[in-house]
C-alpha atoms as a PDB file:
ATOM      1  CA  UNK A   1     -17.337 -62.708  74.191  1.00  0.00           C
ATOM      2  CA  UNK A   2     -20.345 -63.840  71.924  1.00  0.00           C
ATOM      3  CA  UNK A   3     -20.848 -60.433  71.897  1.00  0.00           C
ATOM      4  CA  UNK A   4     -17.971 -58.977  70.843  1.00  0.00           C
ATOM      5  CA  UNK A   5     -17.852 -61.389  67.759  1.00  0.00           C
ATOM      6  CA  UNK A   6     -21.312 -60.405  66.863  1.00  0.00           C
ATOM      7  CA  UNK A   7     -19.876 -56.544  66.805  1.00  0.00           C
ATOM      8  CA  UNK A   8     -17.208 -57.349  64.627  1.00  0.00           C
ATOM      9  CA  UNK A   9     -19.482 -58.237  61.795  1.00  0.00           C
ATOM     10  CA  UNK A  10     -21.190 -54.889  61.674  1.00  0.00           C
ATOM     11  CA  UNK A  11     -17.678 -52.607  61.576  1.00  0.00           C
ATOM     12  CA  UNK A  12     -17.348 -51.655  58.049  1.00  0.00           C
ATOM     13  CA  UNK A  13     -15.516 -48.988  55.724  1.00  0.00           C
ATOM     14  CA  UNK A  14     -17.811 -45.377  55.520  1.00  0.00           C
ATOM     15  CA  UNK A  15     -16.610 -42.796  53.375  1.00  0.00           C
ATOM     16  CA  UNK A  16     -19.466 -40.457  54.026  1.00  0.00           C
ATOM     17  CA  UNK A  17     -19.322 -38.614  56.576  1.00  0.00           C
ATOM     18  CA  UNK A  18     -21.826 -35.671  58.613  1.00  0.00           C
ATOM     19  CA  UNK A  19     -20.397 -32.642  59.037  1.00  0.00           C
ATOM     20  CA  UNK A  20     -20.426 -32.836  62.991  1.00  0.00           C
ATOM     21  CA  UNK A  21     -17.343 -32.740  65.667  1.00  0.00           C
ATOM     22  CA  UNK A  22     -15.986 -35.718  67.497  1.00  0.00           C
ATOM     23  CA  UNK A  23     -15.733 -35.407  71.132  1.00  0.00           C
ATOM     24  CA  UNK A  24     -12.462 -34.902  72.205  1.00  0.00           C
ATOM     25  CA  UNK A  25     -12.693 -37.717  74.689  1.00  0.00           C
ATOM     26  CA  UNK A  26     -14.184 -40.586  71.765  1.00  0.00           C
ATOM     27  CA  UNK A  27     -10.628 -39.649  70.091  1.00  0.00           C
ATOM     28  CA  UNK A  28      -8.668 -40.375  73.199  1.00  0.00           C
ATOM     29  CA  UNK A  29     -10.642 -43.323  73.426  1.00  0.00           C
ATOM     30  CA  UNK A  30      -9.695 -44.879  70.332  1.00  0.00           C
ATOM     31  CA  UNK A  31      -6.338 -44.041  70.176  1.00  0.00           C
ATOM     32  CA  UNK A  32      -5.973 -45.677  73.842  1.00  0.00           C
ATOM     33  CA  UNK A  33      -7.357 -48.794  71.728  1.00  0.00           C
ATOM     34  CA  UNK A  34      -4.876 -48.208  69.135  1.00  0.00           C
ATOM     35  CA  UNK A  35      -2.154 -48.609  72.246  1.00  0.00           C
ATOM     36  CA  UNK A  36      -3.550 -51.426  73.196  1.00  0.00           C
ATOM     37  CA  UNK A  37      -2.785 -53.654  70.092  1.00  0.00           C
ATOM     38  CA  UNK A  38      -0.860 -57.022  69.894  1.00  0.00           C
ATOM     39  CA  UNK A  39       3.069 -55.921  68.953  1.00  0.00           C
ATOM     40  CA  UNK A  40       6.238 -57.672  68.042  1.00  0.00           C
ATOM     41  CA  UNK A  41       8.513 -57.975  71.144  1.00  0.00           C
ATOM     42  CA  UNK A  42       6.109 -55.557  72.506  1.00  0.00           C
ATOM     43  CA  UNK A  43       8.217 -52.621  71.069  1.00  0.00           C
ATOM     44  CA  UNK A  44       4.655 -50.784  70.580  1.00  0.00           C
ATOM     45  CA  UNK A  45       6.664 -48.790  67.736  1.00  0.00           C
ATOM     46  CA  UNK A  46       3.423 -46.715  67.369  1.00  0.00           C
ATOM     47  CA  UNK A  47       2.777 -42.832  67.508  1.00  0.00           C
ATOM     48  CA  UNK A  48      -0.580 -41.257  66.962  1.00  0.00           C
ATOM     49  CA  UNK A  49      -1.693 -38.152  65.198  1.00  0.00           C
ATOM     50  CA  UNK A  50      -5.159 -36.699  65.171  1.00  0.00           C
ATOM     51  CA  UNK A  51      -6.129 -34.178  63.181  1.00  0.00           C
ATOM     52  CA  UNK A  52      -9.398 -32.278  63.155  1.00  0.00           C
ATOM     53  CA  UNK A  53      -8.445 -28.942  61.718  1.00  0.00           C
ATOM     54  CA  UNK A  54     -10.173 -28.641  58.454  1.00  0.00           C
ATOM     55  CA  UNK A  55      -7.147 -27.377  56.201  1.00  0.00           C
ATOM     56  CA  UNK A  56      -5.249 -29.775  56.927  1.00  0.00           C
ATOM     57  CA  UNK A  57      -8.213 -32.274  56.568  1.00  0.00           C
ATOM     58  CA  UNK A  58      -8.051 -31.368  53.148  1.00  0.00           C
ATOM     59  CA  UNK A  59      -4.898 -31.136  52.328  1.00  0.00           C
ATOM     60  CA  UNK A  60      -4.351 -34.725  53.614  1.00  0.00           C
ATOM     61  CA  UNK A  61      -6.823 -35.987  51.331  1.00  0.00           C
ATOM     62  CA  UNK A  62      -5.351 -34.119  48.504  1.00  0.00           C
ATOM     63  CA  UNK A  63      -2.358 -35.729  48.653  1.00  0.00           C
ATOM     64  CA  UNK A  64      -3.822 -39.264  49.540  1.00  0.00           C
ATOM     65  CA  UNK A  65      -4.702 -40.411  45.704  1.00  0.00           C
ATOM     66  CA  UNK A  66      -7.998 -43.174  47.916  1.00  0.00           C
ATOM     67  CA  UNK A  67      -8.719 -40.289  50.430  1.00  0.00           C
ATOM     68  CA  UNK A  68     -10.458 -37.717  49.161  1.00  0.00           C
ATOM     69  CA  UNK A  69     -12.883 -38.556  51.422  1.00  0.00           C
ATOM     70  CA  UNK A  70     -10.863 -37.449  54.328  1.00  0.00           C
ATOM     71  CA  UNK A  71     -11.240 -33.973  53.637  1.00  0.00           C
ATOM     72  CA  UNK A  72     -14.966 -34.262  54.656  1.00  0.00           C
ATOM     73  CA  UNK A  73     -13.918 -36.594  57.645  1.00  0.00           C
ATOM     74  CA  UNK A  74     -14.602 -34.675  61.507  1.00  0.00           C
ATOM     75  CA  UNK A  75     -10.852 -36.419  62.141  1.00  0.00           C
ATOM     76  CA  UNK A  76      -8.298 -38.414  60.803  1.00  0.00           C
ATOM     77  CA  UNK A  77      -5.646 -40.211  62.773  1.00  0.00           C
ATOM     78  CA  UNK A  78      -2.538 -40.420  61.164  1.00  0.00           C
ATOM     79  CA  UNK A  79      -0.494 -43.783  62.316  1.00  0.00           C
ATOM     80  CA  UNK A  80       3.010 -43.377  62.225  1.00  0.00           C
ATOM     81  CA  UNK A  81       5.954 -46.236  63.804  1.00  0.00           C
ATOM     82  CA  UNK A  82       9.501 -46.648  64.033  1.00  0.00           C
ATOM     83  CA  UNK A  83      11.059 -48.361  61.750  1.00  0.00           C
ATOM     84  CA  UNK A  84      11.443 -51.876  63.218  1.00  0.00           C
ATOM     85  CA  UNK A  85      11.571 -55.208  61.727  1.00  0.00           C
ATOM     86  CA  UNK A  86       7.327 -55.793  62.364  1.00  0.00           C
ATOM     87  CA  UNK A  87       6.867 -52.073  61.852  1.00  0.00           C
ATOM     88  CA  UNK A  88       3.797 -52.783  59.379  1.00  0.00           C
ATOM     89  CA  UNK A  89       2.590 -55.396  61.488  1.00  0.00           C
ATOM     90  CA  UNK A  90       2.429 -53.519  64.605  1.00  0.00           C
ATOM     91  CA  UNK A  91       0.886 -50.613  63.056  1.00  0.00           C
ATOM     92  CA  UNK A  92      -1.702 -52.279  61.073  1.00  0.00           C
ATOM     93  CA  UNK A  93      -2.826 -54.280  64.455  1.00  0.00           C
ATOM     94  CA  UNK A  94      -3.144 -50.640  66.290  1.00  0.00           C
ATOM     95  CA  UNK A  95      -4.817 -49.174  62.987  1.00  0.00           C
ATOM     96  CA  UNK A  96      -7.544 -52.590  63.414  1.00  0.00           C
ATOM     97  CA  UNK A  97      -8.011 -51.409  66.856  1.00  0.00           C
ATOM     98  CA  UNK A  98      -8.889 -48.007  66.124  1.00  0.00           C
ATOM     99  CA  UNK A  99     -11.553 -49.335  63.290  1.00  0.00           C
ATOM    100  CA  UNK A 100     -13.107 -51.332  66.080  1.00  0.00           C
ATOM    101  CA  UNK A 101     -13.134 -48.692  68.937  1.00  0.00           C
ATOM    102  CA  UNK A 102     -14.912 -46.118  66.741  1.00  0.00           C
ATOM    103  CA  UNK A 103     -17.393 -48.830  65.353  1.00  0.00           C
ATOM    104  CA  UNK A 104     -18.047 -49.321  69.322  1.00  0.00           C
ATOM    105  CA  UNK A 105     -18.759 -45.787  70.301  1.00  0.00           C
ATOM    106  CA  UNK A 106     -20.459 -45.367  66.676  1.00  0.00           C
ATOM    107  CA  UNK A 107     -18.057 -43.225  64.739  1.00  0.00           C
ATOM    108  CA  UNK A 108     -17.757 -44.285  60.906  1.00  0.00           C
ATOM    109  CA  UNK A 109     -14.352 -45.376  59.670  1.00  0.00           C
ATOM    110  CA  UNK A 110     -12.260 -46.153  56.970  1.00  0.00           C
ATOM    111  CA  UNK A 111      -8.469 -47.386  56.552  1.00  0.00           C
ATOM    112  CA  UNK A 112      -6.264 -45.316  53.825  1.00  0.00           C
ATOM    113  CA  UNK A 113      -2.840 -46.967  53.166  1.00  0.00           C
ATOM    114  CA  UNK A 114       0.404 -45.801  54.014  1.00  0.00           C
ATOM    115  CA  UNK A 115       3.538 -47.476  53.610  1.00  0.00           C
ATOM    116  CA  UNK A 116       4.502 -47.988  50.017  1.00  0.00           C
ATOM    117  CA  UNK A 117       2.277 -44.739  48.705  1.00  0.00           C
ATOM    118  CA  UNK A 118       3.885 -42.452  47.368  1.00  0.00           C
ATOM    119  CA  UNK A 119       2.067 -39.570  49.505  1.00  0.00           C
ATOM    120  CA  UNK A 120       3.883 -40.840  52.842  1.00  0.00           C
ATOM    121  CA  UNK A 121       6.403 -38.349  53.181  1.00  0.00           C
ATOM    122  CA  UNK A 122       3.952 -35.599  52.315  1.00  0.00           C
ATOM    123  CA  UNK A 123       2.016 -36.834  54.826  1.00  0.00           C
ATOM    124  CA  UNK A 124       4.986 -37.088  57.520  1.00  0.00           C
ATOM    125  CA  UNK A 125       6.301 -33.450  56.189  1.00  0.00           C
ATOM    126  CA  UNK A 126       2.706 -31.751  56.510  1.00  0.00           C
ATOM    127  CA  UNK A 127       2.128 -33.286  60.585  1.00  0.00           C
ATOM    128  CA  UNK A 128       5.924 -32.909  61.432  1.00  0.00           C
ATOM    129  CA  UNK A 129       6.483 -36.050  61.667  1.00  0.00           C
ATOM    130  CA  UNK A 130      10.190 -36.991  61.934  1.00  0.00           C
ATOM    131  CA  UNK A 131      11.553 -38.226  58.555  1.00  0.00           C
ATOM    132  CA  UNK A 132      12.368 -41.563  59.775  1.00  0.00           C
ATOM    133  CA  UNK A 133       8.962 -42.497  61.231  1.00  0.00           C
ATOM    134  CA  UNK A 134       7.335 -45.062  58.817  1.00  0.00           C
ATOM    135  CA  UNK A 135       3.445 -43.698  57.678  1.00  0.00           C
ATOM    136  CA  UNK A 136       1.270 -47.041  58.466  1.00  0.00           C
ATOM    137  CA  UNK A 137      -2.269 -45.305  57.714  1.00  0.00           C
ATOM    138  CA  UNK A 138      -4.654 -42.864  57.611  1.00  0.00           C
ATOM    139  CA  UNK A 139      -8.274 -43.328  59.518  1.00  0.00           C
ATOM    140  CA  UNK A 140     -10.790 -40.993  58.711  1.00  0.00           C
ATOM    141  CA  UNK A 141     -13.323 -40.848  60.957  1.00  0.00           C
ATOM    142  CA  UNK A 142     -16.906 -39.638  61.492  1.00  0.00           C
ATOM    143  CA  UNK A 143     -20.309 -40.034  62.248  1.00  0.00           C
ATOM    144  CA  UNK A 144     -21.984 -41.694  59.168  1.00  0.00           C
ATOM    145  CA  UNK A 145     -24.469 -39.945  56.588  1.00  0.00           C
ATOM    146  CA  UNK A 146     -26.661 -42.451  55.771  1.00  0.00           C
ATOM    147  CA  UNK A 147     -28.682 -44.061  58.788  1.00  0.00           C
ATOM    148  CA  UNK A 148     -28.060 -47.746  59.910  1.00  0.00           C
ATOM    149  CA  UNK A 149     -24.725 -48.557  58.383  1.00  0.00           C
ATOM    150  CA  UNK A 150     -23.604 -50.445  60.928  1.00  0.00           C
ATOM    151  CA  UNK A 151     -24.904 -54.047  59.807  1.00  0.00           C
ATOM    152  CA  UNK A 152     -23.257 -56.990  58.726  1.00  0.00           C
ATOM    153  CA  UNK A 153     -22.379 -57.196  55.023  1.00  0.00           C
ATOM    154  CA  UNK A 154     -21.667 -60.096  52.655  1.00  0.00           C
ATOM    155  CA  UNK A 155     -18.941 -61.986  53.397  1.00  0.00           C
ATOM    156  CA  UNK A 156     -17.163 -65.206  52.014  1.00  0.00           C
ATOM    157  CA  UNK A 157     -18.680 -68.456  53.483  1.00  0.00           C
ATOM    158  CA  UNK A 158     -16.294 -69.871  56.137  1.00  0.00           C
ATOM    159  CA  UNK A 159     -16.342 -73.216  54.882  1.00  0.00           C
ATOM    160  CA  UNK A 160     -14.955 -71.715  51.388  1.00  0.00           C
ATOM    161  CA  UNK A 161     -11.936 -70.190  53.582  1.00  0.00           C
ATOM    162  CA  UNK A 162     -11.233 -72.194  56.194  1.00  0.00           C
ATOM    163  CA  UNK A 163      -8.913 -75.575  55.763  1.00  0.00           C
ATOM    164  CA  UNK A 164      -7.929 -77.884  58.701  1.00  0.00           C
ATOM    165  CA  UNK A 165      -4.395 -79.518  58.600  1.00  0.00           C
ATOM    166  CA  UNK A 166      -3.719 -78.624  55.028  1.00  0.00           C
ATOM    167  CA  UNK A 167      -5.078 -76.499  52.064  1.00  0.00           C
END
């Protein structure tokens, strides 16, 4: 377990991406990671799209106002749920899971938003989504530009976060 905390200090947001393919399998993977995910009532509201064709790469991150990056992204998986009363909940939990899975098998991430933009229904209109499916995010994925960018990176001091019995 020691282990898998150490790993989740090195997964980070990478919005630079090479312009190389993602196995078809690492995709699988990390969208069986996304399924995995802690869910209200265990509903798992959740539905995956992965797109790797390179118009519609680009049109996705026209549309997303923070993704432009997507457009040079080898794959972006769309996450879509039903509407439910822990809809955002569930699908940010399966979105975490997909950050983490592609940090494990070394694929560069980053989370765009969904619900509340006002891109969502372009977004659910341009993967046929049906119009009552809820856009949670976007995760563009790929393998990283610069070398060694999976390290840990500055974060708050615990003891400046963390309060015991009361804040």
């Amino acid at each position: 377990m020691d282990n898998f905390l150490e790993f989740l200090k090195i997964r980070r947001s990478i919005r630079s991406f090479q312009d190389k393919s993602i196995p078809k399998d690492k995709l699988e993977k990390m969208v069986d990671a996304a399924r995995y995910a802690a869910t209200a009532r265990n509903l798992q509201p959740w539905e995956f799209v992965v797109v790797t064709d390179k118009n519609k790469l680009e049109q996705l991150a026209q549309v997303a106002e923070n993704g432009k990056f997507i457009a040079q992204a080898a794959a972006c998986v769309a996450v879509f749920s039903i509407d439910t009363k822990y809809f955002l909940e569930d699908g940010s939990a399966a979105t975490c899971n997909i950050l983490l899975a592609a940090t494990a098998l070394g694929i560069a991430s980053c989370w765009v938003a969904g619900d509340k933009k006002p891109y969502c229904q372009q977004v659910i209109d341009l993967l046929g989504a049906p119009s009552t499916m809820k856009l949670i995010s976007m995760v563009a994925l790929g393998y990283p530009q610069e070398k060694d960018v999976f390290k840990k990176m500055p974060k708050r001091e615990l003891k400046g976060i963390l309060h015991w019995e009361k804040f």
